[in-house]
C-alpha atoms as a PDB file:
ATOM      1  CA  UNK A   1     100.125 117.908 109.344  1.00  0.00           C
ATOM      2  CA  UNK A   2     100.465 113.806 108.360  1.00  0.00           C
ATOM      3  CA  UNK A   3     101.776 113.839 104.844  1.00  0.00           C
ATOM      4  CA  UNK A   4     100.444 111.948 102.440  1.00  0.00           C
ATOM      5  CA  UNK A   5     101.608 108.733 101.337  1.00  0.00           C
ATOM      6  CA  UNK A   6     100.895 106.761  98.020  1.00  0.00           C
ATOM      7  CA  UNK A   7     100.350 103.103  98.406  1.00  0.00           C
ATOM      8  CA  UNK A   8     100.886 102.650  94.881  1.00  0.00           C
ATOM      9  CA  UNK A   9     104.210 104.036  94.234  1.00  0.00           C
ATOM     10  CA  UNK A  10     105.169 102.364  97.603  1.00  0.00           C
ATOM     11  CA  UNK A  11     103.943  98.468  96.557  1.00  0.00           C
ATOM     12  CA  UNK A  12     105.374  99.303  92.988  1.00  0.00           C
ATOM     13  CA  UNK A  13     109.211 100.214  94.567  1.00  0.00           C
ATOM     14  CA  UNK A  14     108.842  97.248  96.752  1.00  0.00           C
ATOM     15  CA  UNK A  15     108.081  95.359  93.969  1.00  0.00           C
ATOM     16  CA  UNK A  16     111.083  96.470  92.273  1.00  0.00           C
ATOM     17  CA  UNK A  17     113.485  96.047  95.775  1.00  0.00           C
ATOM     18  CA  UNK A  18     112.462  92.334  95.432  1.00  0.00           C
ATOM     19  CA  UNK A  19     112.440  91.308  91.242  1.00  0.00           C
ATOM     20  CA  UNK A  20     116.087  93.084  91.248  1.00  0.00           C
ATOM     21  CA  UNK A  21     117.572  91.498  94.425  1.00  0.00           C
ATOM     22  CA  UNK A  22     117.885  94.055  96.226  1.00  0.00           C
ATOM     23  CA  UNK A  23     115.826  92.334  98.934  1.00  0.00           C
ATOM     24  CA  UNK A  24     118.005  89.230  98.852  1.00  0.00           C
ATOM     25  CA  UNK A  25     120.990  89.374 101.567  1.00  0.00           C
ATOM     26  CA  UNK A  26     124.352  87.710  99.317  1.00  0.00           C
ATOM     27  CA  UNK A  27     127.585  87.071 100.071  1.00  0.00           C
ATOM     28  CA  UNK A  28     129.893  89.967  98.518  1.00  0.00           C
ATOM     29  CA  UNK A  29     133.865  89.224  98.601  1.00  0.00           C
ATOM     30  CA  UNK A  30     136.033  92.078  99.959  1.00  0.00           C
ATOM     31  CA  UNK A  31     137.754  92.227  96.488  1.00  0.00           C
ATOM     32  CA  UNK A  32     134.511  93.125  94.520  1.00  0.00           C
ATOM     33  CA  UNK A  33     133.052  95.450  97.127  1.00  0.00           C
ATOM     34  CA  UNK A  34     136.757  96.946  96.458  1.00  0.00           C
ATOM     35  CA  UNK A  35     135.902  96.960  93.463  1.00  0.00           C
ATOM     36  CA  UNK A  36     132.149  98.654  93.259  1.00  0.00           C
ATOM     37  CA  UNK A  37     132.927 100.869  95.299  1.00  0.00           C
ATOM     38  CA  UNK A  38     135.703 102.863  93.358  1.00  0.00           C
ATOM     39  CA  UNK A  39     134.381 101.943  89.364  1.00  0.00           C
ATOM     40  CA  UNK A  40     131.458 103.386  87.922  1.00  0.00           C
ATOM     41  CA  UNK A  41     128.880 100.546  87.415  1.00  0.00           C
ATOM     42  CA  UNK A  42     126.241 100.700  84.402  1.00  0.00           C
ATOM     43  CA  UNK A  43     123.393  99.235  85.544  1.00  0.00           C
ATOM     44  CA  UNK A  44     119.922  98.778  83.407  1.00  0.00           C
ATOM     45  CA  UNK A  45     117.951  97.025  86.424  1.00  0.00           C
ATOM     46  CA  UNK A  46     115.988  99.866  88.227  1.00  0.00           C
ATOM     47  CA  UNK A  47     116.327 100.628  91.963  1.00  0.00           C
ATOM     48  CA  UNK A  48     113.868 100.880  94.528  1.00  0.00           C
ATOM     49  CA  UNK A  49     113.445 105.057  94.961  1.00  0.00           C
ATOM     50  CA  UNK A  50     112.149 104.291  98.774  1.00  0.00           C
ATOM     51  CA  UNK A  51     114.667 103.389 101.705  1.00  0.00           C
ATOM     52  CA  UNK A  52     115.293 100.063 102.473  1.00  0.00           C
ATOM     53  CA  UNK A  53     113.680 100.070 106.241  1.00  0.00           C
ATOM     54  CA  UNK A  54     110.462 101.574 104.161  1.00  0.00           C
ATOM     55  CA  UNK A  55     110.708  98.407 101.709  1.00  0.00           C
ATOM     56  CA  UNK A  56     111.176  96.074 104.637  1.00  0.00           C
ATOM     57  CA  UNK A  57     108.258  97.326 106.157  1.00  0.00           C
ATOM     58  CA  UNK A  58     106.218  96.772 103.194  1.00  0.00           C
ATOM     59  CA  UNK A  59     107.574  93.307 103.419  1.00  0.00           C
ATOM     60  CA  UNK A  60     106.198  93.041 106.596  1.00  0.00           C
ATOM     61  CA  UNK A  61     102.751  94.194 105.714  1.00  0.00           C
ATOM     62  CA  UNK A  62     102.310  92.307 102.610  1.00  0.00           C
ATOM     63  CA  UNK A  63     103.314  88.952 104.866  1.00  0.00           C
ATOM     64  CA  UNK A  64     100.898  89.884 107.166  1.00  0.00           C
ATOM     65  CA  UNK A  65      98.233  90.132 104.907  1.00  0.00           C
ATOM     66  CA  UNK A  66      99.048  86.794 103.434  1.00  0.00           C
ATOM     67  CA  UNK A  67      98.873  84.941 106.404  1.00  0.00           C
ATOM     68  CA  UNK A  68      95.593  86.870 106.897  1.00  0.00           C
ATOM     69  CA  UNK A  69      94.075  86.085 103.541  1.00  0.00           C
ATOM     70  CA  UNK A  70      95.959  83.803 101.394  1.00  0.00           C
ATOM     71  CA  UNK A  71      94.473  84.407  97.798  1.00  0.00           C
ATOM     72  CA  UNK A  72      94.276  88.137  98.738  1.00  0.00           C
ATOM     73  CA  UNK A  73      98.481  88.196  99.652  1.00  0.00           C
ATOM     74  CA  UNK A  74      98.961  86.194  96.629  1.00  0.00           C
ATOM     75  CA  UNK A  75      97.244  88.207  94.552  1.00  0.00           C
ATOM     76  CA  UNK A  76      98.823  91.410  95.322  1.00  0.00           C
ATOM     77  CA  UNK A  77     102.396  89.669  95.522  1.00  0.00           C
ATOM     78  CA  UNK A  78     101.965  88.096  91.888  1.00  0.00           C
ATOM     79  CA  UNK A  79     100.729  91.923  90.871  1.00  0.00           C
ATOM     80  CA  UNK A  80     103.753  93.537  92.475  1.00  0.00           C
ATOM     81  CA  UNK A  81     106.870  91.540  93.092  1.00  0.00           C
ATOM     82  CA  UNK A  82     106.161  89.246  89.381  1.00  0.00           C
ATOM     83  CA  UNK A  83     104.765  92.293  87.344  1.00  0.00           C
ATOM     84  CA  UNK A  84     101.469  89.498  86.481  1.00  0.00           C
ATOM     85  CA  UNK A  85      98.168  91.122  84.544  1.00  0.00           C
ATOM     86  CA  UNK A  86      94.645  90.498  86.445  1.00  0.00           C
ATOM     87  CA  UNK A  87      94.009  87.786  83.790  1.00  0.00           C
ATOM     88  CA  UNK A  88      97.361  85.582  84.635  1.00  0.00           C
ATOM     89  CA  UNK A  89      96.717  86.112  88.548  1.00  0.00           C
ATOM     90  CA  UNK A  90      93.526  85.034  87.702  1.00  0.00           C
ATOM     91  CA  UNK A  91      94.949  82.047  86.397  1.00  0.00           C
ATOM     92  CA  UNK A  92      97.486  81.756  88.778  1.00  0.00           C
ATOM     93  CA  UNK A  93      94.593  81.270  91.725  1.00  0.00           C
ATOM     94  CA  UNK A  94      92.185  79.498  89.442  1.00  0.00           C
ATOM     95  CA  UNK A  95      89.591  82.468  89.756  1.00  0.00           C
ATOM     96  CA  UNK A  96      88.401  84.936  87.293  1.00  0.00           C
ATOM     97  CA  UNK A  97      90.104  88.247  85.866  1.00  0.00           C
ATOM     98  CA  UNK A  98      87.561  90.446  87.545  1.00  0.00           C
ATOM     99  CA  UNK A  99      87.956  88.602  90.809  1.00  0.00           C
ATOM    100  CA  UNK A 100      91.568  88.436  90.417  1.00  0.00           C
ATOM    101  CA  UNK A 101      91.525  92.519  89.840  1.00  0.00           C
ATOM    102  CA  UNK A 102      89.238  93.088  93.001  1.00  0.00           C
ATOM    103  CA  UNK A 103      91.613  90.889  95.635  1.00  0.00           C
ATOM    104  CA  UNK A 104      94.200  93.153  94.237  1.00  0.00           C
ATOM    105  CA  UNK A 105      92.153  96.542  94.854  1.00  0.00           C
ATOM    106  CA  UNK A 106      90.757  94.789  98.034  1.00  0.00           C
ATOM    107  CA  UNK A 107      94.693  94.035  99.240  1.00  0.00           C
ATOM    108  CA  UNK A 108      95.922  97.713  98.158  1.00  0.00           C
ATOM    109  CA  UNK A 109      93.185  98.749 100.212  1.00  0.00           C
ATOM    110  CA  UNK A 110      93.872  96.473 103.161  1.00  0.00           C
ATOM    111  CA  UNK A 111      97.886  97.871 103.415  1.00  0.00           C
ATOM    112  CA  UNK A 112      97.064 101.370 102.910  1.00  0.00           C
ATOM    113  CA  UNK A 113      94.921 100.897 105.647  1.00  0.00           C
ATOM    114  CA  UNK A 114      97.654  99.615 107.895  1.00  0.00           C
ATOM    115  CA  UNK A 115     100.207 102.084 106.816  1.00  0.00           C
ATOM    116  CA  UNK A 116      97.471 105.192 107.619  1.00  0.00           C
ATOM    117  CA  UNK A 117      97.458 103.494 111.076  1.00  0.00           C
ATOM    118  CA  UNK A 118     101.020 103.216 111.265  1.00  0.00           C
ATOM    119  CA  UNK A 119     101.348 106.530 110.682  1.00  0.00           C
ATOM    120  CA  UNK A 120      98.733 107.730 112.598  1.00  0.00           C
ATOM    121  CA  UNK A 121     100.530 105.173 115.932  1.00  0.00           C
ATOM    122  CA  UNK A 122     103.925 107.599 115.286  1.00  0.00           C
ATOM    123  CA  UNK A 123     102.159 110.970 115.159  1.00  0.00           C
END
């Protein structure tokens, strides 16, 4: 049985892996990681709930779409990684809220499809 997987909540975490850094490689001193690693941190920045190979995939896809379909990428990047409404993508790519709202349905679409095949490649 293939479970089900929601391209929503997956575009929305990678979103999150990439406007909090966690997508960024950085230098970390041995003394910090020291540090981290045995102190309680409070942190207010979410975390991605996905793994990191399942973020880097989405990476993947999303760049693949881009090269693919520039405005459609774009759109769904400024949606996901920058938080943006439809009306400031709109503005962002010089086109209309409505159109600006169907490239992003249009790109959700496109990497769902991808993953589905993905998943259906590993089965």
């Amino acid at each position: 049985m293939m479970r089900q997987i929601d391209t929503y909540h997956l575009l929305t975490q990678w979103g999150i892996w990439l406007r909090y850094g966690d997508g960024i490689p950085r230098y970390v001193s041995p003394h910090f990681a020291l540090m981290r690693d045995n102190i309680e941190q409070h942190s207010s920045a979410p975390v991605a709930s996905i793994s990191e190979d399942l973020c880097m995939m989405m990476d993947r896809i999303v760049a693949r779409l881009k090269l693919r379909n520039e405005n459609m990428g774009l759109a769904l990047i400024y949606r996901y990684s920058w938080d943006k409404s439809f009306s400031a993508i709109g503005k962002e790519l010089n086109i209309s809220k409505p159109r600006a709202e169907s490239l992003v349905k249009s790109a959700e679409i496109w990497v769902e499809a991808i993953i589905d095949d993905r998943l259906e490649t590993a089965a």
